[in-house]
PDB file of N, CA and C in Angstrom:
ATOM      1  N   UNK A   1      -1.322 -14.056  -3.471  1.00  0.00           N
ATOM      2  CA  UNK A   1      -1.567 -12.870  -2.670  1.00  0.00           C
ATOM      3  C   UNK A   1      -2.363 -13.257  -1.447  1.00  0.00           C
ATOM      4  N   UNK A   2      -2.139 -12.569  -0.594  1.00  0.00           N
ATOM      5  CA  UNK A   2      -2.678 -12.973   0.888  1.00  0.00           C
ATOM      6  C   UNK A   2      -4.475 -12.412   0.894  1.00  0.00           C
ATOM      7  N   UNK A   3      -5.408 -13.112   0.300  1.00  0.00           N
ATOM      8  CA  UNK A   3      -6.806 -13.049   0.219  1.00  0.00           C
ATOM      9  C   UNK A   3      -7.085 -12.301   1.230  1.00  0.00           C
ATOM     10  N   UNK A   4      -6.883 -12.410   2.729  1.00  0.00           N
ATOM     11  CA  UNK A   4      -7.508 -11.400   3.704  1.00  0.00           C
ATOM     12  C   UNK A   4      -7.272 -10.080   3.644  1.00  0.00           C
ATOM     13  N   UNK A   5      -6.233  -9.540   2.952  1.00  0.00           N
ATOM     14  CA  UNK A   5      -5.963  -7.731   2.304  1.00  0.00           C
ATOM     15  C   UNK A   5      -7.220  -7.432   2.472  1.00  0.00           C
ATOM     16  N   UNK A   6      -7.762  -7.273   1.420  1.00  0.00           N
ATOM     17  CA  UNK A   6      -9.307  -6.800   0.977  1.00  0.00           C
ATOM     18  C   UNK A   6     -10.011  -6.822   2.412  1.00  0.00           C
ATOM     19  N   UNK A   7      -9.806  -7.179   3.236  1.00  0.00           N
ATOM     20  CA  UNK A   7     -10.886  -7.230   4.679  1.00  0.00           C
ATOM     21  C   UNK A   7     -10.649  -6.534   5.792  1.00  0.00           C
ATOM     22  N   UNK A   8      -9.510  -5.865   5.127  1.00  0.00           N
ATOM     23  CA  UNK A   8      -8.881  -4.826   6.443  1.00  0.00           C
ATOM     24  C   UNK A   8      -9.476  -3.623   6.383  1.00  0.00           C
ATOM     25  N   UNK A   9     -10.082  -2.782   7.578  1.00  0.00           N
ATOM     26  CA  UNK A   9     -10.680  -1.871   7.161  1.00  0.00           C
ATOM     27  C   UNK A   9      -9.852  -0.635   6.787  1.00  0.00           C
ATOM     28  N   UNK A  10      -8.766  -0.785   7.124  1.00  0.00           N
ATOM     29  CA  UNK A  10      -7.515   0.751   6.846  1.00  0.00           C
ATOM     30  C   UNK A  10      -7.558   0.687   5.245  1.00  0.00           C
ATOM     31  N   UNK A  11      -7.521  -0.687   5.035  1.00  0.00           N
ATOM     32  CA  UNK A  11      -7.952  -0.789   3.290  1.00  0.00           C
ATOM     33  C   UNK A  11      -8.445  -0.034   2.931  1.00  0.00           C
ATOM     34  N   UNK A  12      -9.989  -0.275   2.953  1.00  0.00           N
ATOM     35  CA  UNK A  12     -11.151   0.204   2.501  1.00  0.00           C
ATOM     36  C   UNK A  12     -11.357   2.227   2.871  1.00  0.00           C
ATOM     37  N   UNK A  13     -10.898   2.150   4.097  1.00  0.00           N
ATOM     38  CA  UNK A  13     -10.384   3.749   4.230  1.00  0.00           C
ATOM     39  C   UNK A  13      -9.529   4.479   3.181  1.00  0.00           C
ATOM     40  N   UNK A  14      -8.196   3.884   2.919  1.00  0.00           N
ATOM     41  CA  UNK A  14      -7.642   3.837   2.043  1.00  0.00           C
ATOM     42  C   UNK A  14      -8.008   4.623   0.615  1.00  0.00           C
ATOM     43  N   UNK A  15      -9.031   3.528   0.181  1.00  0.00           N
ATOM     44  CA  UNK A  15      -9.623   3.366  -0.839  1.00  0.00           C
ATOM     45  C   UNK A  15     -10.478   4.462  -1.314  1.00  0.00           C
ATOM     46  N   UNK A  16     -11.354   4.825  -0.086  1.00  0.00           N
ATOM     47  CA  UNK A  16     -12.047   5.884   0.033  1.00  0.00           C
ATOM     48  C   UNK A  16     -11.636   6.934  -0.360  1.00  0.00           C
ATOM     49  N   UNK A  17     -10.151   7.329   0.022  1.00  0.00           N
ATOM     50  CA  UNK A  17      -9.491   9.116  -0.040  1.00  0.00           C
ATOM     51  C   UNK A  17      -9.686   9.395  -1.364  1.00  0.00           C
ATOM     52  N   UNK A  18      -9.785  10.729  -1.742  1.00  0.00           N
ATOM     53  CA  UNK A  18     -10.386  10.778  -3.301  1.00  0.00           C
ATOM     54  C   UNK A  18      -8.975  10.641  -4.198  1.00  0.00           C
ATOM     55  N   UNK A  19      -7.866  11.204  -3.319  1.00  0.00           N
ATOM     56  CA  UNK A  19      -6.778  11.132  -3.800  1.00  0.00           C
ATOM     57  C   UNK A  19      -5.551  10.322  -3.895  1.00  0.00           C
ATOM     58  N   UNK A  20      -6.124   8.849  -3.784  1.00  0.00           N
ATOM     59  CA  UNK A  20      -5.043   8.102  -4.231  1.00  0.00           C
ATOM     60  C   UNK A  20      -5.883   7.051  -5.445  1.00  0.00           C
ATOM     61  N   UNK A  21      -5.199   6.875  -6.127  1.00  0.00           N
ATOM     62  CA  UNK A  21      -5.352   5.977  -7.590  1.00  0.00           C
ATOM     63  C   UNK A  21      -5.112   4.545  -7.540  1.00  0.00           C
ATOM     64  N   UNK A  22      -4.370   4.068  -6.503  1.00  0.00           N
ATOM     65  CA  UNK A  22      -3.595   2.917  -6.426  1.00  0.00           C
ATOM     66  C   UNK A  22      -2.993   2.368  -5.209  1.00  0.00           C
ATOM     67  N   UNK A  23      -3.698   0.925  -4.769  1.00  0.00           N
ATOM     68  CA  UNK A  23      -2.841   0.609  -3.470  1.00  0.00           C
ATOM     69  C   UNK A  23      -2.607  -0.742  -4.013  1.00  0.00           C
ATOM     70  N   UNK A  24      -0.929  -1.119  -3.875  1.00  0.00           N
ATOM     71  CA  UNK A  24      -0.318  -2.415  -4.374  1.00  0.00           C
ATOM     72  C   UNK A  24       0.722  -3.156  -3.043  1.00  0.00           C
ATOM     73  N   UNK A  25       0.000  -4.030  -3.313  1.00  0.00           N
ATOM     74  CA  UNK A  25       0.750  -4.765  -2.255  1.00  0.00           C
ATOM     75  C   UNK A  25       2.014  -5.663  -2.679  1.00  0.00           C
ATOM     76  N   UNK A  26       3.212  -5.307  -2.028  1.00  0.00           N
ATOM     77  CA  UNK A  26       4.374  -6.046  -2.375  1.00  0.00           C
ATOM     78  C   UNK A  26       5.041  -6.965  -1.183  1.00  0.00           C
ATOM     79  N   UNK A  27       6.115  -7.397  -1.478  1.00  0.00           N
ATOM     80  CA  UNK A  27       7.145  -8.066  -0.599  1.00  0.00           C
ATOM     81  C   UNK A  27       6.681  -9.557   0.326  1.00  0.00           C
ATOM     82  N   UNK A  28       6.643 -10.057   0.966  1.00  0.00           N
ATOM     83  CA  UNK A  28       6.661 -11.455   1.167  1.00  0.00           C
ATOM     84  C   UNK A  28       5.348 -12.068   0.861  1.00  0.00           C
ATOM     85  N   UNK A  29       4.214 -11.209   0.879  1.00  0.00           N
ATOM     86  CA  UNK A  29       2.653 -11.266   1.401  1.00  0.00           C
ATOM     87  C   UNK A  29       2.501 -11.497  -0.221  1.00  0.00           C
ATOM     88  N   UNK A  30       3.004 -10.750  -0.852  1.00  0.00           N
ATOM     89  CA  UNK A  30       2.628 -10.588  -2.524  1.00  0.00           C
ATOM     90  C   UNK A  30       3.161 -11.397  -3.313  1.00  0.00           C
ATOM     91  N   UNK A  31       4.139 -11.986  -2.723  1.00  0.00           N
ATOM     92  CA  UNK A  31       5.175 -13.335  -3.367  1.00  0.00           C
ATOM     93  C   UNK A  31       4.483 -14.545  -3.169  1.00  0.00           C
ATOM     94  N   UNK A  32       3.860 -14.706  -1.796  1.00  0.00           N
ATOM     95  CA  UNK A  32       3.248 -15.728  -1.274  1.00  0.00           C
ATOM     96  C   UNK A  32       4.079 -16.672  -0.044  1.00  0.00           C
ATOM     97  N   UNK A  33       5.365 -16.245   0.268  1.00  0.00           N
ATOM     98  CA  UNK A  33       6.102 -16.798   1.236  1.00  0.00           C
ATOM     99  C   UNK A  33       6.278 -15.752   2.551  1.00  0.00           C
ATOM    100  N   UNK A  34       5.097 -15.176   2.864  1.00  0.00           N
ATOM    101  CA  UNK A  34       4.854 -15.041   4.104  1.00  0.00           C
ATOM    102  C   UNK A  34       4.649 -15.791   5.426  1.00  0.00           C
ATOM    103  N   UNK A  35       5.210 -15.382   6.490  1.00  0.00           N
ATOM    104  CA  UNK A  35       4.219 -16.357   7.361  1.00  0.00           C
ATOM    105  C   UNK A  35       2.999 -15.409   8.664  1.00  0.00           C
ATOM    106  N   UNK A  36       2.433 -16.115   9.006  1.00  0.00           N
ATOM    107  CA  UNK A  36       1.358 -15.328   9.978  1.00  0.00           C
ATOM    108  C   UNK A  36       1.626 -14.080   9.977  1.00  0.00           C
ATOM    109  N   UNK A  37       2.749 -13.730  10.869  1.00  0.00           N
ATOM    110  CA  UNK A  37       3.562 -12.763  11.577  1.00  0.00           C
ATOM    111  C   UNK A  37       4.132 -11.811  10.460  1.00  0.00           C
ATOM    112  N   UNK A  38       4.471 -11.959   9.189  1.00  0.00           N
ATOM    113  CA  UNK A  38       5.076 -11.328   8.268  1.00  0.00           C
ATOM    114  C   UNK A  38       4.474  -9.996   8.498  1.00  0.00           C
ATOM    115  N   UNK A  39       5.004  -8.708   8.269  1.00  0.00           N
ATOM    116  CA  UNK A  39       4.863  -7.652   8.097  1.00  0.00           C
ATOM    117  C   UNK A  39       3.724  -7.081   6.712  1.00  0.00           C
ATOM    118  N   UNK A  40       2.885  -6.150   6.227  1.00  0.00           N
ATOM    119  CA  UNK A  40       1.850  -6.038   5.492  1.00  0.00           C
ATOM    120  C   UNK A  40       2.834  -5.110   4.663  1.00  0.00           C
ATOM    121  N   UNK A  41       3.492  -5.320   3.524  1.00  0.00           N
ATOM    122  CA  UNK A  41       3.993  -3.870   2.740  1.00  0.00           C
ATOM    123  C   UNK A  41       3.191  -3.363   1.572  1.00  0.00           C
ATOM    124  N   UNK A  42       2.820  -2.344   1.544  1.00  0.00           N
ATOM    125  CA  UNK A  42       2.170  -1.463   0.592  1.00  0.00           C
ATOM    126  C   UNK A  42       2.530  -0.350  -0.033  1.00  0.00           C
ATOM    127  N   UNK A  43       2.331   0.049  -1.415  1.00  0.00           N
ATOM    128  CA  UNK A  43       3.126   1.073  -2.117  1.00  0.00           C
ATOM    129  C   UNK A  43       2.178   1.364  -2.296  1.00  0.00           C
ATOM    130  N   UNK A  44       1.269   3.015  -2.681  1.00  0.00           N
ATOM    131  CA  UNK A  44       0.227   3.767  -2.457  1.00  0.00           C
ATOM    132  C   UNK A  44       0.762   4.894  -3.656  1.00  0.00           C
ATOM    133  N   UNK A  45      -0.307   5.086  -4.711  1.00  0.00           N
ATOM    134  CA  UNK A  45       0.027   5.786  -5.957  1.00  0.00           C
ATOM    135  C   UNK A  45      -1.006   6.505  -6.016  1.00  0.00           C
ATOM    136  N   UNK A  46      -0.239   7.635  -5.472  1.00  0.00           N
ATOM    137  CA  UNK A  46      -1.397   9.061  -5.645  1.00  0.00           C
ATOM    138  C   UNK A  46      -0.138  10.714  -5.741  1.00  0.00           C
ATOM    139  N   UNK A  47      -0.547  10.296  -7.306  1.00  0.00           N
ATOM    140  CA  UNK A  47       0.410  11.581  -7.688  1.00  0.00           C
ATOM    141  C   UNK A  47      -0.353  13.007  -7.378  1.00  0.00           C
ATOM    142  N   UNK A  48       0.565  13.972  -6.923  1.00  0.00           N
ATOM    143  CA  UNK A  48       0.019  15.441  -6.781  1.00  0.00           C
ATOM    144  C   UNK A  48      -0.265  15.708  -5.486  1.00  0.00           C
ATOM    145  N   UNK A  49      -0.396  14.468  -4.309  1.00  0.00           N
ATOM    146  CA  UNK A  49      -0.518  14.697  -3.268  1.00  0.00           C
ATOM    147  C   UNK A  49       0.051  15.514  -2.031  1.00  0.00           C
ATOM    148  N   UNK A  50      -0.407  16.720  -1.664  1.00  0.00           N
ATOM    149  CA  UNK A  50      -0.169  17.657  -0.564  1.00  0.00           C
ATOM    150  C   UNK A  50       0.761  16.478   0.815  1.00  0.00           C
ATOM    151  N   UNK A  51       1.198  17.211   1.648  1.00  0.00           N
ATOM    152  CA  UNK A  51       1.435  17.016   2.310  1.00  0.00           C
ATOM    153  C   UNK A  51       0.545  16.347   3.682  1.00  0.00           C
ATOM    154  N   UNK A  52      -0.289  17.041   3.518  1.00  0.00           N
ATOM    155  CA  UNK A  52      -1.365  16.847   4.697  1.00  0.00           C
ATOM    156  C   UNK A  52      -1.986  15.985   4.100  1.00  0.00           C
ATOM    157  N   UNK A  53      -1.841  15.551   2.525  1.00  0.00           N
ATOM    158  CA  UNK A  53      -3.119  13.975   2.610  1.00  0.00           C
ATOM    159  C   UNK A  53      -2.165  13.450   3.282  1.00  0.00           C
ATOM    160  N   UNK A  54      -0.788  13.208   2.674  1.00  0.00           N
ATOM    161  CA  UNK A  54      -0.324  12.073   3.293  1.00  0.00           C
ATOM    162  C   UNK A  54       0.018  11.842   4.454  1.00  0.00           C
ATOM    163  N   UNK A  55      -0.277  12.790   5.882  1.00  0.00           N
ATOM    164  CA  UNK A  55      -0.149  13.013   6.778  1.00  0.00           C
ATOM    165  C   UNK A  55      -1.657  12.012   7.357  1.00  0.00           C
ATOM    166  N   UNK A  56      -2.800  12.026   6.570  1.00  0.00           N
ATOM    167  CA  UNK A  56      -4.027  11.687   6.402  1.00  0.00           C
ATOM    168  C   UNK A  56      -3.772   9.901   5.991  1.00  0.00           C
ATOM    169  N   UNK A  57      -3.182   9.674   5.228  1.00  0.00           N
ATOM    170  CA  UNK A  57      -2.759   8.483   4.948  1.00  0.00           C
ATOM    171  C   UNK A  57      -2.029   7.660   5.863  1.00  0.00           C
ATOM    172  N   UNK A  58      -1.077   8.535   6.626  1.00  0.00           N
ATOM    173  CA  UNK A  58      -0.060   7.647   7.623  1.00  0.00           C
ATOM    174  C   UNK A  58      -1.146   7.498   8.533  1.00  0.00           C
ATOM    175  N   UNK A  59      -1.753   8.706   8.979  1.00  0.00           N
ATOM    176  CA  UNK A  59      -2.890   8.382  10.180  1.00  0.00           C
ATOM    177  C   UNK A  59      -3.731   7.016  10.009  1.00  0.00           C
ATOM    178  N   UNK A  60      -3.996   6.767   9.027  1.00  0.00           N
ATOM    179  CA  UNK A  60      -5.164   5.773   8.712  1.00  0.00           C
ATOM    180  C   UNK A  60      -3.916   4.551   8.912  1.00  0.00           C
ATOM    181  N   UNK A  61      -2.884   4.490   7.941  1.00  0.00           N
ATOM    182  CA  UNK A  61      -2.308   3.364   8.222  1.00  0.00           C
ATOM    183  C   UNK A  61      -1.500   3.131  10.429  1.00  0.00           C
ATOM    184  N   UNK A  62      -1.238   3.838  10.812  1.00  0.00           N
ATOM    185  CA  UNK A  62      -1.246   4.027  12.059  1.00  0.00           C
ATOM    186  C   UNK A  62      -1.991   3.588  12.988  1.00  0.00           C
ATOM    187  N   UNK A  63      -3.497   3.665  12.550  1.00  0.00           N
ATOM    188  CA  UNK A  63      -4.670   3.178  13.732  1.00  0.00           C
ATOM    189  C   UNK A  63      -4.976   2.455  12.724  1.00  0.00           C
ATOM    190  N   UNK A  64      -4.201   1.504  12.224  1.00  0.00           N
ATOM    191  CA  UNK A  64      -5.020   0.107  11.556  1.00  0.00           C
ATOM    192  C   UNK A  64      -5.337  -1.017  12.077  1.00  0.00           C
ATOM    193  N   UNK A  65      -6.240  -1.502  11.757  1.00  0.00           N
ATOM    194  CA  UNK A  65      -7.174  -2.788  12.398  1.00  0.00           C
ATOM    195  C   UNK A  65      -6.446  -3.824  12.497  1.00  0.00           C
ATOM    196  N   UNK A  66      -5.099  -4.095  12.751  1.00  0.00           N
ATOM    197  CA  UNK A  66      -4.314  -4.850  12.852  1.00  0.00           C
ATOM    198  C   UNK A  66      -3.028  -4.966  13.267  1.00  0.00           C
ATOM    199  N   UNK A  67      -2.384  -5.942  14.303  1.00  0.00           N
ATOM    200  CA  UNK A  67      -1.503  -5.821  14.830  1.00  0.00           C
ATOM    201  C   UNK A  67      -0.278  -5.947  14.025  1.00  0.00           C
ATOM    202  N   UNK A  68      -0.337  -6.434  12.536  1.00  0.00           N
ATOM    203  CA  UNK A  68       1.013  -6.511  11.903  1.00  0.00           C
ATOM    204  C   UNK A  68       1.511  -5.229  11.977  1.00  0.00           C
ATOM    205  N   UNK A  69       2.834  -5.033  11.646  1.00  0.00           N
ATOM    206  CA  UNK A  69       3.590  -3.913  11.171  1.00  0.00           C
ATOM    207  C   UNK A  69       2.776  -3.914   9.759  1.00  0.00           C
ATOM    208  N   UNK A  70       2.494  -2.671   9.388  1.00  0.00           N
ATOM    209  CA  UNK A  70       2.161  -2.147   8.173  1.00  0.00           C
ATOM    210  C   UNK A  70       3.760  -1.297   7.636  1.00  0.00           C
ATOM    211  N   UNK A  71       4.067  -1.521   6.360  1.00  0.00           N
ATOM    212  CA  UNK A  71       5.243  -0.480   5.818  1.00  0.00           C
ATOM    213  C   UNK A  71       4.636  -0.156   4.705  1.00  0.00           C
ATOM    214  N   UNK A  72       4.285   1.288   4.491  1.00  0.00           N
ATOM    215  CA  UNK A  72       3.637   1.864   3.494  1.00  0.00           C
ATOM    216  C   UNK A  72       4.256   3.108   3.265  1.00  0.00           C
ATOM    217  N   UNK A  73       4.831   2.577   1.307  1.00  0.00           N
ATOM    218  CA  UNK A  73       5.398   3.729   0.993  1.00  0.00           C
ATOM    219  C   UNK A  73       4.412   4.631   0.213  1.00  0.00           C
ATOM    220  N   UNK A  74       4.852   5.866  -0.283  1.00  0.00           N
ATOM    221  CA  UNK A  74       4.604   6.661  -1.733  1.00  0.00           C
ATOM    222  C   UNK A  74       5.198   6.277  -2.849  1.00  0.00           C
ATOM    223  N   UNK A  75       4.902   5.538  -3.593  1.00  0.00           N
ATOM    224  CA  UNK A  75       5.463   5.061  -4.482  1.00  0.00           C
ATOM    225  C   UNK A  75       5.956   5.788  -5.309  1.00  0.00           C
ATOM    226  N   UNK A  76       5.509   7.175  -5.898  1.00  0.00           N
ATOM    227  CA  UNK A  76       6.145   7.829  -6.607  1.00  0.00           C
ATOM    228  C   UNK A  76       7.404   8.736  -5.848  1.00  0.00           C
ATOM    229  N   UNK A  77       7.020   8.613  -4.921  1.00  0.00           N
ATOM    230  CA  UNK A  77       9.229   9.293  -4.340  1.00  0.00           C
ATOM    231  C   UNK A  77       9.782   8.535  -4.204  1.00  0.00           C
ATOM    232  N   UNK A  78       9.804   6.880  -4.723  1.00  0.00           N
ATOM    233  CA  UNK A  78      10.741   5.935  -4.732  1.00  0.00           C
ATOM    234  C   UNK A  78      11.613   6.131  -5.803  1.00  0.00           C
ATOM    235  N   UNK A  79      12.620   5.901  -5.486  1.00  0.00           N
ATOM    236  CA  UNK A  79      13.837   6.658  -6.539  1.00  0.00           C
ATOM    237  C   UNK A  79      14.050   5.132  -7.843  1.00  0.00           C
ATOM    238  N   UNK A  80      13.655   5.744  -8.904  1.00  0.00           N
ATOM    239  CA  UNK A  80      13.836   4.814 -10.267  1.00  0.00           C
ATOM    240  C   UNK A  80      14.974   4.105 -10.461  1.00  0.00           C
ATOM    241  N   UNK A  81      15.602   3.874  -9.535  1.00  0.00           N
ATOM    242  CA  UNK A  81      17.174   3.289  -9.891  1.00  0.00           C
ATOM    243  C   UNK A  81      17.053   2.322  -8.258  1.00  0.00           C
ATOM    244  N   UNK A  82      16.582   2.507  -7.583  1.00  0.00           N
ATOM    245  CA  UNK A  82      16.549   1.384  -6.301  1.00  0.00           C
ATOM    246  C   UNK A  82      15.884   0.008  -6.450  1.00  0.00           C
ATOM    247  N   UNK A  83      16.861  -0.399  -5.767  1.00  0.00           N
ATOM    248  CA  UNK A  83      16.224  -1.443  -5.790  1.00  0.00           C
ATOM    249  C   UNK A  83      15.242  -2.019  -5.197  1.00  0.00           C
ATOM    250  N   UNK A  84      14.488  -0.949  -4.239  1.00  0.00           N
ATOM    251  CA  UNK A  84      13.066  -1.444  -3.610  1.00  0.00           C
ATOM    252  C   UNK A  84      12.033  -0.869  -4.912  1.00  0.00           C
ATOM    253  N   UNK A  85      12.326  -0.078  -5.759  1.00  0.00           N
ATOM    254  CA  UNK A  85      11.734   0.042  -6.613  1.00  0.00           C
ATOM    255  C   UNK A  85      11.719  -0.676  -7.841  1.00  0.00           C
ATOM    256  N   UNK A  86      12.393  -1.394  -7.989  1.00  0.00           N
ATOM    257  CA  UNK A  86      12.549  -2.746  -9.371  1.00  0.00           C
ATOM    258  C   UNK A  86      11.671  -3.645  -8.316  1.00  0.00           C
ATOM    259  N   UNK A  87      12.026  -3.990  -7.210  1.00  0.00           N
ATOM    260  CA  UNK A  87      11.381  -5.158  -6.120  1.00  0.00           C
ATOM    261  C   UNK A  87       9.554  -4.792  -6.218  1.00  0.00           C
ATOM    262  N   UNK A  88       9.890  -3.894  -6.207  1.00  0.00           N
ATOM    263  CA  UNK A  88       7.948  -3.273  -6.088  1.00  0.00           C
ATOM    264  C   UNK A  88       7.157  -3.500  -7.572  1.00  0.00           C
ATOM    265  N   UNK A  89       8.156  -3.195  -8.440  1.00  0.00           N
ATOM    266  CA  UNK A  89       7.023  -3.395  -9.715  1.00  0.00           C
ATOM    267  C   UNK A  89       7.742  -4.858 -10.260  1.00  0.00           C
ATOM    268  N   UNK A  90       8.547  -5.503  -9.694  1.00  0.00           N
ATOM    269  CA  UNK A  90       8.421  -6.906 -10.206  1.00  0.00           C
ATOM    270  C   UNK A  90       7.159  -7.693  -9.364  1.00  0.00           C
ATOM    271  N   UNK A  91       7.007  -7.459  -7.660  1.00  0.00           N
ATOM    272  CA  UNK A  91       6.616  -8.305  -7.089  1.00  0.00           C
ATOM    273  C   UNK A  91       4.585  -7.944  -7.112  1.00  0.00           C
ATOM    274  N   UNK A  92       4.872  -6.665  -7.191  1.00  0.00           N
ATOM    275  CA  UNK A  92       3.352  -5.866  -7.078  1.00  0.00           C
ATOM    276  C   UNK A  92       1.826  -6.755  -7.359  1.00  0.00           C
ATOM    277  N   UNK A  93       0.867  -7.041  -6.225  1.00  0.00           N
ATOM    278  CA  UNK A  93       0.074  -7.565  -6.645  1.00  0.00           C
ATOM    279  C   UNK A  93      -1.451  -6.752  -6.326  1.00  0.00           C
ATOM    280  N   UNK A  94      -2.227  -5.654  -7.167  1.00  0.00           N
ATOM    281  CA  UNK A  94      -3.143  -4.841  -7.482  1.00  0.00           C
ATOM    282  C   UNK A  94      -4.161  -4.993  -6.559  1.00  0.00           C
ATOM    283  N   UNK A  95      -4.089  -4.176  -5.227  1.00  0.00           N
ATOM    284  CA  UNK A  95      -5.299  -3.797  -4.318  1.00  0.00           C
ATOM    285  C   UNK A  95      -6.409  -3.523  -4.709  1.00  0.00           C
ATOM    286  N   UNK A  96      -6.097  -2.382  -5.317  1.00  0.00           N
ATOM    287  CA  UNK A  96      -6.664  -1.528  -6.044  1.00  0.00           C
ATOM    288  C   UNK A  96      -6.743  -0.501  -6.748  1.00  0.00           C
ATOM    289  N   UNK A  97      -7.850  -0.106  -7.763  1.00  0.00           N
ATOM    290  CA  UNK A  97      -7.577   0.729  -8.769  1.00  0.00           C
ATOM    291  C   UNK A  97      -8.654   1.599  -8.829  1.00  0.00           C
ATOM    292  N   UNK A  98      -8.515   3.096  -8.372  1.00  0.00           N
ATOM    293  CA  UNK A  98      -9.846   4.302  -8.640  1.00  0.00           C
ATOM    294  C   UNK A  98     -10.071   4.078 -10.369  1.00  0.00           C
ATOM    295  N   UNK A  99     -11.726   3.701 -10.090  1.00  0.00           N
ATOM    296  CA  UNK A  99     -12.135   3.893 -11.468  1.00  0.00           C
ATOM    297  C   UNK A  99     -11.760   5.489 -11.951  1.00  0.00           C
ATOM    298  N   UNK A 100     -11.800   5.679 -12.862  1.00  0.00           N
ATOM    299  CA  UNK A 100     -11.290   7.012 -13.396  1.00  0.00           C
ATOM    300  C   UNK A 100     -12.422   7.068 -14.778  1.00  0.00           C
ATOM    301  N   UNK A 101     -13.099   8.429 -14.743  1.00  0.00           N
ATOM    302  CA  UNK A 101     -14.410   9.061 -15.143  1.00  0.00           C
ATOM    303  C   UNK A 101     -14.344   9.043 -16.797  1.00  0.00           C
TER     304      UNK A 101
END
């Protein structure tokens, strides 16, 4: 996994919202055959979410501290039969996880 994740501050914003549970990083970065330039992909697991968080979410990923392309899905409207969704939970490597009370 690409160690500098954790140092991005859209991360840590991220992380913050009360309403997401889960940010997993997939696809070249998470495999380990990225290069510099590779694109950042992230799947974001926050069930029950309104519209306007995730309007709140794109914003943050949008003005992120970094010039890569960011591609950040909702992981739960990924359709169970695609194949970016077998790709995501084969390749998935754990951002992070809301402690839960």
């Amino acid at each position: 996994m690409d160690k500098d994740i954790q140092s991005y501050i859209f991360i840590n914003k991220l992380k913050s919202l009360p309403f997401v549970n889960e940010i997993w990083l997939f696809g070249s970065r998470a495999r380990g055959d990225n290069d510099e330039r590779s694109d950042i992909d992230i799947a974001i697991i926050c069930p029950n979410i309104t519209d306007q968080e995730w309007l709140e979410v794109m914003s943050i990923i949008e003005n992120a501290d970094t010039l890569l392309k960011i591609d950040c899905i909702r992981f739960e409207s990924t359709k169970i039969s695609s194949e970016l969704y077998k790709n995501i939970l084969k390749e998935k490597k754990i951002i992070y996880v809301k402690n839960k009370p």
